[in-house]
PDB file of N, CA and C in Angstrom:
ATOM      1  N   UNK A   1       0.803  -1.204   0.000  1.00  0.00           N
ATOM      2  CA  UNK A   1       0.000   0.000   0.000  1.00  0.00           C
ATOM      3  C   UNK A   1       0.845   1.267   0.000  1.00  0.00           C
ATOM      4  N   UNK A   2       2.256   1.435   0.125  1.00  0.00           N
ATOM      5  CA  UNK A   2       2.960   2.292   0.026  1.00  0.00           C
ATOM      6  C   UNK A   2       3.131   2.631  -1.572  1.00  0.00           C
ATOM      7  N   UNK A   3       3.244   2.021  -2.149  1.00  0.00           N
ATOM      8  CA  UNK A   3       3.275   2.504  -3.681  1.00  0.00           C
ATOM      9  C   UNK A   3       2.404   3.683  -3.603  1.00  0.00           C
ATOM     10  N   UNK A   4       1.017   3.940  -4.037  1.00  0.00           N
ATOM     11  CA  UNK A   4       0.112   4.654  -4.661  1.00  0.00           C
ATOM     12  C   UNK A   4       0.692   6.157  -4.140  1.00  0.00           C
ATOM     13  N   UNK A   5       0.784   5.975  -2.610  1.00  0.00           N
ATOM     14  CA  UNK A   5       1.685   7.087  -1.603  1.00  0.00           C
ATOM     15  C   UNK A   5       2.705   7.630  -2.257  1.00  0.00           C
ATOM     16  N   UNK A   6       3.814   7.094  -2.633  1.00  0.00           N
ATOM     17  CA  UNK A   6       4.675   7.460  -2.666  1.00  0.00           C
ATOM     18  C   UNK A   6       4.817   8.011  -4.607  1.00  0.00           C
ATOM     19  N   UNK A   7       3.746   7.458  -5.344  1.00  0.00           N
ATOM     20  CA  UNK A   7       3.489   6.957  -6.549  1.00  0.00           C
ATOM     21  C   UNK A   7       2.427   9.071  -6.380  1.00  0.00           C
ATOM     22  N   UNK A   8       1.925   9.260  -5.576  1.00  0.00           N
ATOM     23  CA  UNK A   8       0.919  10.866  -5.570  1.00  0.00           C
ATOM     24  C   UNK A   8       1.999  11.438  -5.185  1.00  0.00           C
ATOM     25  N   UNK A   9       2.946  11.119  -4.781  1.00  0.00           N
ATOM     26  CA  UNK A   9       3.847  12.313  -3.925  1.00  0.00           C
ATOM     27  C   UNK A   9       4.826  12.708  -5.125  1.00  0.00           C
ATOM     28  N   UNK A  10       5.045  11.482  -5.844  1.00  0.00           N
ATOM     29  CA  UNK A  10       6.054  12.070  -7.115  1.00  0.00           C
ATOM     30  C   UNK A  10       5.616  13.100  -7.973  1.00  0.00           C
ATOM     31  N   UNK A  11       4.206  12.223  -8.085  1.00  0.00           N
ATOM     32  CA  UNK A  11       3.098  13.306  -9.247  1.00  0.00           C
ATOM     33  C   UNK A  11       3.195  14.823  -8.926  1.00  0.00           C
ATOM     34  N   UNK A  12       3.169  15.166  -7.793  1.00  0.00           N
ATOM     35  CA  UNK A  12       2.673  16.290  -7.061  1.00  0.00           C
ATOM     36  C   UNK A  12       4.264  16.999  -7.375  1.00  0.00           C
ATOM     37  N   UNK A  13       5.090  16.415  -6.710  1.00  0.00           N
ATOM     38  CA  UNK A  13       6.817  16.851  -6.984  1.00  0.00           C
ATOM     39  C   UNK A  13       6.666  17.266  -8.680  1.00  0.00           C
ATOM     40  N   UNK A  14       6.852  16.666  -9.198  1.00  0.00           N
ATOM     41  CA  UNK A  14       6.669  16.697 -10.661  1.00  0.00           C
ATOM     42  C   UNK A  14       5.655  17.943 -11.214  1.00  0.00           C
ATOM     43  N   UNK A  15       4.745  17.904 -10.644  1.00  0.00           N
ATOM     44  CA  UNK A  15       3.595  19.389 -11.571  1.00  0.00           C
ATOM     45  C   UNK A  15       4.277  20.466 -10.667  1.00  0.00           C
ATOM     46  N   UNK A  16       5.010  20.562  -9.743  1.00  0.00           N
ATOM     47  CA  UNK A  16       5.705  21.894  -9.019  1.00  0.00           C
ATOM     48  C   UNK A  16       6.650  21.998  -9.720  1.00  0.00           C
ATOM     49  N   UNK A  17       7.379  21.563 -10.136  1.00  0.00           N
ATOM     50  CA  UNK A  17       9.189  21.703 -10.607  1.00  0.00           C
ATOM     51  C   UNK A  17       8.802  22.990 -11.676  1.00  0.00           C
ATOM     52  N   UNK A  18       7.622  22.838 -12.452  1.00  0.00           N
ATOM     53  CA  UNK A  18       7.698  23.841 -13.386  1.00  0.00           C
ATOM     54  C   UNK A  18       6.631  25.237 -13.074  1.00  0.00           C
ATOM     55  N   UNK A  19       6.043  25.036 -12.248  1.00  0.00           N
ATOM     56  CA  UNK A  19       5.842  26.316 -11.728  1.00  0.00           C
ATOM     57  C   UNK A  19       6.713  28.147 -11.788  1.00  0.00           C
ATOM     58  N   UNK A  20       6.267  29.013 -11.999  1.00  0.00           N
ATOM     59  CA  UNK A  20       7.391  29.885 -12.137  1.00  0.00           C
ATOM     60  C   UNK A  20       8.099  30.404 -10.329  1.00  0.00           C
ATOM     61  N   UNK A  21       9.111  30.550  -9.711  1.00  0.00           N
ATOM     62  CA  UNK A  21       9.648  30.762  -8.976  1.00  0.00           C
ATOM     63  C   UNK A  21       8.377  31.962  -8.018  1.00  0.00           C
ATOM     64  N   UNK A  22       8.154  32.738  -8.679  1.00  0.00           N
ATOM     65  CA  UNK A  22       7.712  34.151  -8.071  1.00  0.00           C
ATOM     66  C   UNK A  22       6.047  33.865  -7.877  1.00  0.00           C
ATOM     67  N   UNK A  23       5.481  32.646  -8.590  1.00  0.00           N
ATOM     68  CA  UNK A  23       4.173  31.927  -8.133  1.00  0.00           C
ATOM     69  C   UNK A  23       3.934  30.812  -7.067  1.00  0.00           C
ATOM     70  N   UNK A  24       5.067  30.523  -7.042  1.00  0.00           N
ATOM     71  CA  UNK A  24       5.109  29.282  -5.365  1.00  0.00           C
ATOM     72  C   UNK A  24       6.358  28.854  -5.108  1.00  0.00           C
ATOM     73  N   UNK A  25       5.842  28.208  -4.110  1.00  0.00           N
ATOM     74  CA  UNK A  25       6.431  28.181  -2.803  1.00  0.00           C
ATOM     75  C   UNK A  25       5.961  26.315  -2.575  1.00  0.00           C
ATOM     76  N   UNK A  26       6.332  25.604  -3.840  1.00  0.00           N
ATOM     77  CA  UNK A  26       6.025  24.414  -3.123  1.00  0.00           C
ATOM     78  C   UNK A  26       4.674  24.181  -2.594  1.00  0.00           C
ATOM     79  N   UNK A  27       3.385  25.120  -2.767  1.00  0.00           N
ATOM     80  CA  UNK A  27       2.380  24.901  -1.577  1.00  0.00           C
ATOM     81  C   UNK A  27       1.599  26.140  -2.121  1.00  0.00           C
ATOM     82  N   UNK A  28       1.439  26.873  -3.043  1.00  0.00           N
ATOM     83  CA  UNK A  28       0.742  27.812  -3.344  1.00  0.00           C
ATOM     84  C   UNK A  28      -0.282  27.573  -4.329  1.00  0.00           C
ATOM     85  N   UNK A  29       0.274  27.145  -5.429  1.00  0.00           N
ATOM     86  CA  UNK A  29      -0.431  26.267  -6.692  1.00  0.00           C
ATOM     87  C   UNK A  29      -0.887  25.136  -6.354  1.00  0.00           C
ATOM     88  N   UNK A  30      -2.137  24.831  -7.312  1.00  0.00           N
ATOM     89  CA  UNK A  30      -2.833  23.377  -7.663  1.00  0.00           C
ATOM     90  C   UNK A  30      -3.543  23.755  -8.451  1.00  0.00           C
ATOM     91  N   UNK A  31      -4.269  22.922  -9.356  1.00  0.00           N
ATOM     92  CA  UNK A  31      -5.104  22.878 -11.000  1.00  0.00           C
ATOM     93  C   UNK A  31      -5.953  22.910  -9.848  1.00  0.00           C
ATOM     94  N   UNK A  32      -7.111  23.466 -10.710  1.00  0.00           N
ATOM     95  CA  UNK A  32      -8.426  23.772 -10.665  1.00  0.00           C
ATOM     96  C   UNK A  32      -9.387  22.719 -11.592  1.00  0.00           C
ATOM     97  N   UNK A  33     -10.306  22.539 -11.054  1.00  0.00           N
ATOM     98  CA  UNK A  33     -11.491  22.028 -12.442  1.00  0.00           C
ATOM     99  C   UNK A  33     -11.757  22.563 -13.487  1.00  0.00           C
ATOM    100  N   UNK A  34     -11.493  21.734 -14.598  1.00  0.00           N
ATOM    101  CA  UNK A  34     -11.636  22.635 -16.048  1.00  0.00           C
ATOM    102  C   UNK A  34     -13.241  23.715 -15.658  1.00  0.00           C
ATOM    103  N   UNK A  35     -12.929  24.655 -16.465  1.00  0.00           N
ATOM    104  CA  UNK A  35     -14.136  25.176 -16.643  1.00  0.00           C
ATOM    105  C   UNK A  35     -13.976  26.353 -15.593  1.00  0.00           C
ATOM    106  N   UNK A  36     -13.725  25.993 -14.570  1.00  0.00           N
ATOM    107  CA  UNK A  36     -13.811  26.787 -12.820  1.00  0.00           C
ATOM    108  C   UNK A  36     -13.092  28.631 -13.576  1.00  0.00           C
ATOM    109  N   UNK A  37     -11.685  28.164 -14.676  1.00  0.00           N
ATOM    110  CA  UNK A  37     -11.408  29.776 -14.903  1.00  0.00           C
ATOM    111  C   UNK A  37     -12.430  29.795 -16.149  1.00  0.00           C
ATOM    112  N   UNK A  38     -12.172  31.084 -16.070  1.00  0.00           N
ATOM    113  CA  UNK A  38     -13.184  31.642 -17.399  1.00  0.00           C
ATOM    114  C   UNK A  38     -13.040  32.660 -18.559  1.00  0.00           C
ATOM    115  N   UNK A  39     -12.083  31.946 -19.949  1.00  0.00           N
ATOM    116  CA  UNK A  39     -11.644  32.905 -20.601  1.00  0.00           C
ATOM    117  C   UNK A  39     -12.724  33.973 -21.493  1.00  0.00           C
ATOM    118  N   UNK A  40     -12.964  35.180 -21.225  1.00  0.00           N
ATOM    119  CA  UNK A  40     -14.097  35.745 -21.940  1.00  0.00           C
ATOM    120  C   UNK A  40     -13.063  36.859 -22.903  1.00  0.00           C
ATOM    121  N   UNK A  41     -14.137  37.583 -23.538  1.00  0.00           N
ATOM    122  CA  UNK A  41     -13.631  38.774 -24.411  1.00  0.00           C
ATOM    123  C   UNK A  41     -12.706  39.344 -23.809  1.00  0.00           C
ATOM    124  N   UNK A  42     -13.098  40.009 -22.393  1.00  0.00           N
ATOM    125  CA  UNK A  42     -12.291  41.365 -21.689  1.00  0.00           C
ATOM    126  C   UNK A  42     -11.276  40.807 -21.312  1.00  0.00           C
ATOM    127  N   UNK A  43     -11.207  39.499 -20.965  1.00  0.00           N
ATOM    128  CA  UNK A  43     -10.188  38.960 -19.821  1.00  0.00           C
ATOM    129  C   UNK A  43     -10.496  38.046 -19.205  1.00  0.00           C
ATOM    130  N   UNK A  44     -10.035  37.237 -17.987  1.00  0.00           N
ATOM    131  CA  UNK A  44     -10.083  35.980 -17.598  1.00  0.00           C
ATOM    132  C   UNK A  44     -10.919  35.919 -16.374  1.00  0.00           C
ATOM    133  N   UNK A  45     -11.689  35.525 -15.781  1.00  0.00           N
ATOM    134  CA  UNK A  45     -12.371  35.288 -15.380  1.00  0.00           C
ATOM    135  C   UNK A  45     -12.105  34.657 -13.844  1.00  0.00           C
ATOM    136  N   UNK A  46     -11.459  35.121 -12.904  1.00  0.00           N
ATOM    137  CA  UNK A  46     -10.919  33.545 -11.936  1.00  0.00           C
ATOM    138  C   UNK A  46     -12.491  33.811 -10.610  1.00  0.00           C
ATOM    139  N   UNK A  47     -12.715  32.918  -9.832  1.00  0.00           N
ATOM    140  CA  UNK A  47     -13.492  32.733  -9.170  1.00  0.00           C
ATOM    141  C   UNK A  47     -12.957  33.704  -8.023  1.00  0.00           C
ATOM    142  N   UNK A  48     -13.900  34.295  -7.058  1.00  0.00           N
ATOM    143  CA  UNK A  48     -12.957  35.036  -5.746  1.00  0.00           C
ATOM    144  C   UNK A  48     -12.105  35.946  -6.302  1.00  0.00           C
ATOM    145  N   UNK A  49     -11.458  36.338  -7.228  1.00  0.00           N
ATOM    146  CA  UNK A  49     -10.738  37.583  -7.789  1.00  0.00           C
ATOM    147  C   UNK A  49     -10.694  38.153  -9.288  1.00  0.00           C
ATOM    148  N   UNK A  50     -12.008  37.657  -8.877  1.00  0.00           N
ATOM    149  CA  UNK A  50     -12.378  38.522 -10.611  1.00  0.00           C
ATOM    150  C   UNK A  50     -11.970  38.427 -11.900  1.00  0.00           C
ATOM    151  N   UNK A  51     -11.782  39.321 -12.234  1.00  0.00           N
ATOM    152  CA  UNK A  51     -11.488  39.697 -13.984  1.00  0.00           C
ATOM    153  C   UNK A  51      -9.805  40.065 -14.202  1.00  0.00           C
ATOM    154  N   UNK A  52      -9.183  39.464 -14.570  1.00  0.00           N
ATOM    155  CA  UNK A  52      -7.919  39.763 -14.726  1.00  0.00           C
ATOM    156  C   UNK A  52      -7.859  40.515 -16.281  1.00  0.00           C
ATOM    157  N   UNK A  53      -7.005  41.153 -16.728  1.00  0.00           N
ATOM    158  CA  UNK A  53      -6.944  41.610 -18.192  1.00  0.00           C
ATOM    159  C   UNK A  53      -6.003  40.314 -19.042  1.00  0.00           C
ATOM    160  N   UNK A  54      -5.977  40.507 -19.800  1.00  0.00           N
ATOM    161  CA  UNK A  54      -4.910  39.351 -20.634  1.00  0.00           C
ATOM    162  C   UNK A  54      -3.463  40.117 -20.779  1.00  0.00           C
ATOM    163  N   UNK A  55      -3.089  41.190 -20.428  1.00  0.00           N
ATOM    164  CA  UNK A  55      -2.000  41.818 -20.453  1.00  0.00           C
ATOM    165  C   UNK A  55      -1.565  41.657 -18.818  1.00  0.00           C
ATOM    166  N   UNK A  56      -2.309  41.290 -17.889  1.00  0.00           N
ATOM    167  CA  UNK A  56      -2.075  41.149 -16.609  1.00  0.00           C
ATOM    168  C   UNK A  56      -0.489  39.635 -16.676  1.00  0.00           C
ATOM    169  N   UNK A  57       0.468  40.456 -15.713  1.00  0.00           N
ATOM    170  CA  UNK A  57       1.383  39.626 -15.536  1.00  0.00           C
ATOM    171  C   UNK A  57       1.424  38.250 -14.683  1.00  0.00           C
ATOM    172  N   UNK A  58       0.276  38.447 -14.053  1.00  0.00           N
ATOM    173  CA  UNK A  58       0.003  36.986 -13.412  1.00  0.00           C
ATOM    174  C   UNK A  58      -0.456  35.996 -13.637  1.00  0.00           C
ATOM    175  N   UNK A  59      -0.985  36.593 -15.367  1.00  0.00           N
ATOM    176  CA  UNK A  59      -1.499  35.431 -16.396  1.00  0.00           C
ATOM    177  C   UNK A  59       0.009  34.139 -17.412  1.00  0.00           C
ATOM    178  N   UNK A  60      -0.229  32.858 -16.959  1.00  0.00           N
ATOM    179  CA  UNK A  60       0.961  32.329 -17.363  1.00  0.00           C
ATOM    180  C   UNK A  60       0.680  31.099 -18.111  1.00  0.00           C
ATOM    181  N   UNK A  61       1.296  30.730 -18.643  1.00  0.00           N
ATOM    182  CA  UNK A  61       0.916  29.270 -19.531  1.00  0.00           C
ATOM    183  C   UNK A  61       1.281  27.923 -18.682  1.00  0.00           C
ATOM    184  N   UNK A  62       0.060  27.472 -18.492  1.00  0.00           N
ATOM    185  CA  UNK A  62       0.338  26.183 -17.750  1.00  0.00           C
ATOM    186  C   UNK A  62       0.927  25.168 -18.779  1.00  0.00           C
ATOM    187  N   UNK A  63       1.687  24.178 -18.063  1.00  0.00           N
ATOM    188  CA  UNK A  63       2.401  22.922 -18.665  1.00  0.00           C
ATOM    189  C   UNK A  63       1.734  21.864 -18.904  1.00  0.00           C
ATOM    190  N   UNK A  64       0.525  21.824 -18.583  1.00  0.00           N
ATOM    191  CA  UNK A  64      -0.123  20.657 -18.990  1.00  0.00           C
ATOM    192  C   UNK A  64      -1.414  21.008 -19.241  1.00  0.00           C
ATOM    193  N   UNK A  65      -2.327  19.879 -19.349  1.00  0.00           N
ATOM    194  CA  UNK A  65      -3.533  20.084 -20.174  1.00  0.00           C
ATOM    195  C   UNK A  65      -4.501  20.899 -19.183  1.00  0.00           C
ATOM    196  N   UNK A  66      -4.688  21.333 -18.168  1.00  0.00           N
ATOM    197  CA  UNK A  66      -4.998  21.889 -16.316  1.00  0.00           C
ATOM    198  C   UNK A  66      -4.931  23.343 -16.352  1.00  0.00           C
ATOM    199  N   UNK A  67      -6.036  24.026 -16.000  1.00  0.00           N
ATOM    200  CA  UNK A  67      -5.537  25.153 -15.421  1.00  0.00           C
ATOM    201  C   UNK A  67      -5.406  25.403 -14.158  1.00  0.00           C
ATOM    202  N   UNK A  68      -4.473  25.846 -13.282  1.00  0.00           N
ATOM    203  CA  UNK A  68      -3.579  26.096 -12.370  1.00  0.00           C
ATOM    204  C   UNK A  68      -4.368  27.024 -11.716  1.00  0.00           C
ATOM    205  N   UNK A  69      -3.809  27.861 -10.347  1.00  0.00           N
ATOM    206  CA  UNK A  69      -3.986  29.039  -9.319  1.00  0.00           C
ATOM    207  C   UNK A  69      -3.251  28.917  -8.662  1.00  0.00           C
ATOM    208  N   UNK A  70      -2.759  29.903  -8.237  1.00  0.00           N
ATOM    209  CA  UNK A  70      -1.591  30.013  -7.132  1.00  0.00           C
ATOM    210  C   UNK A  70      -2.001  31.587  -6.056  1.00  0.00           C
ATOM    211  N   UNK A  71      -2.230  31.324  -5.021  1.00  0.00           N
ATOM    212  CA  UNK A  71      -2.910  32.083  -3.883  1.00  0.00           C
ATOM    213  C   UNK A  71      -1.795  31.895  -2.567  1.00  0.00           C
ATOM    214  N   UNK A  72      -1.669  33.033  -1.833  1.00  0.00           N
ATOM    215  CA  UNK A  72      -0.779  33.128  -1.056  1.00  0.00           C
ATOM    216  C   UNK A  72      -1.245  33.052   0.319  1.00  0.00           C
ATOM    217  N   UNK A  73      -1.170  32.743   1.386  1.00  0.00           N
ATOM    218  CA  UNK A  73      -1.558  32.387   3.114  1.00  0.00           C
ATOM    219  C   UNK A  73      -2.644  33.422   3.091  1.00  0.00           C
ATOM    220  N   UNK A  74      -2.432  34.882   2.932  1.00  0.00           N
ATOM    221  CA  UNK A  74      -3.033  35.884   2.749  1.00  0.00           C
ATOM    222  C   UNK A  74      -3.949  35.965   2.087  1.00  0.00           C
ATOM    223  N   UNK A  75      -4.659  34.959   0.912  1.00  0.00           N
ATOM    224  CA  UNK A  75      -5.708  34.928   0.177  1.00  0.00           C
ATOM    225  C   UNK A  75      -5.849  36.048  -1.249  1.00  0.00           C
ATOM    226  N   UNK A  76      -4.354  35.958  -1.174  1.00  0.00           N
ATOM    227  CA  UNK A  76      -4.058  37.097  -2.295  1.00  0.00           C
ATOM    228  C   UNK A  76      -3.874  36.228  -3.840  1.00  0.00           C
ATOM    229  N   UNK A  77      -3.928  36.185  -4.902  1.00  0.00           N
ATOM    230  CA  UNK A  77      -3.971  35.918  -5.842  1.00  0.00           C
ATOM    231  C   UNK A  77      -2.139  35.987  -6.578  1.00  0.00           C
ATOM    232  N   UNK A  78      -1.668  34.993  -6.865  1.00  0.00           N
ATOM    233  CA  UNK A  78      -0.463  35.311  -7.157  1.00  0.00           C
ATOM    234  C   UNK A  78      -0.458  35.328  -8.560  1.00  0.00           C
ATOM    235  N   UNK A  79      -0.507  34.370  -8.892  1.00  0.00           N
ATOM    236  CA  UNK A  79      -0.894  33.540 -10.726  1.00  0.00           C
ATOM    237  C   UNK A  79      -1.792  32.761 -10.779  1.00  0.00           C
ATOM    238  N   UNK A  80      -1.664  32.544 -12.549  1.00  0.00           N
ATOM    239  CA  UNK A  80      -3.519  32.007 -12.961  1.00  0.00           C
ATOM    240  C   UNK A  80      -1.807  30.845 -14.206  1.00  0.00           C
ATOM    241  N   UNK A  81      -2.241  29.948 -14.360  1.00  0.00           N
ATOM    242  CA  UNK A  81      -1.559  29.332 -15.358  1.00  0.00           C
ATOM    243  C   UNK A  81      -3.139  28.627 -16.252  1.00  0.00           C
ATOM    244  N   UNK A  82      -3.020  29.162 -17.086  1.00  0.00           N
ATOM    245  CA  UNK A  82      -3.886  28.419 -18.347  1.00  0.00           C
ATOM    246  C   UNK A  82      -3.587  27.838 -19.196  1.00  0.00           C
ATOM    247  N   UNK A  83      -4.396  26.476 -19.394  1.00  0.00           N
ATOM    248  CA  UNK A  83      -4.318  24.991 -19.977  1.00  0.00           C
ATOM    249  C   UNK A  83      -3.458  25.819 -21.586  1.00  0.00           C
ATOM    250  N   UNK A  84      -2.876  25.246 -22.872  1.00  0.00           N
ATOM    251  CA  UNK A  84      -2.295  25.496 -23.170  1.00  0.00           C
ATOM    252  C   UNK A  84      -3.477  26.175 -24.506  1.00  0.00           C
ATOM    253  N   UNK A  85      -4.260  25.736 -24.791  1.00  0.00           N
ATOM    254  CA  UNK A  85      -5.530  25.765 -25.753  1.00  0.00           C
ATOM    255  C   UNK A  85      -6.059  26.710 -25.284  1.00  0.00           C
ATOM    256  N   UNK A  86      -6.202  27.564 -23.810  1.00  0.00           N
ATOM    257  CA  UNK A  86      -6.960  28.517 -23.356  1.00  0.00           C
ATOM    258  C   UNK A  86      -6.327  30.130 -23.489  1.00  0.00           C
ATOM    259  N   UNK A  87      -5.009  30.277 -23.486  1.00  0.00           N
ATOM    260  CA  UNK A  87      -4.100  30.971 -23.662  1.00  0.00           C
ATOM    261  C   UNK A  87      -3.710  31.612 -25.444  1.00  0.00           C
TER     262      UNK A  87
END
């Protein structure tokens, strides 16, 4: 039963490594449910912090098929990483 354990812990190691430095901390980021962001005309859509612009610097290209969030202890909004098709 240690496999699967140790088998989520790599996974998890692995989707951090590429995170950008100035968005986490090991513990800030995790994907969201497709759908949850929301790319519209004006700008992006995130749940709890609104409307970002598409020129906004906290908008980033996620590495995999997932869109991302990264939120700080403070409940502050750091980065948005969007799936690669959403961007």
């Amino acid at each position: 039963m240690i496999l699967p354990t140790i088998k989520a812990v790599t996974v998890l190691a692995a989707v951090h490594m590429w995170y950008d430095r100035e968005c986490c901390a090991n513990w800030h980021c995790h994907p969201v449910e497709l759908g949850e962001i929301r790319e519209l005309k004006d700008g992006v859509l995130v749940p709890n912090f609104g409307m970002l612009d598409y020129s906004d610097p906290r908008l980033r290209k996620s590495q995999d098929d997932m869109d991302h969030i990264c939120v700080s202890q403070t409940k502050q909004l750091i980065c948005v990483y969007l799936r690669p098709n959403g961007m």
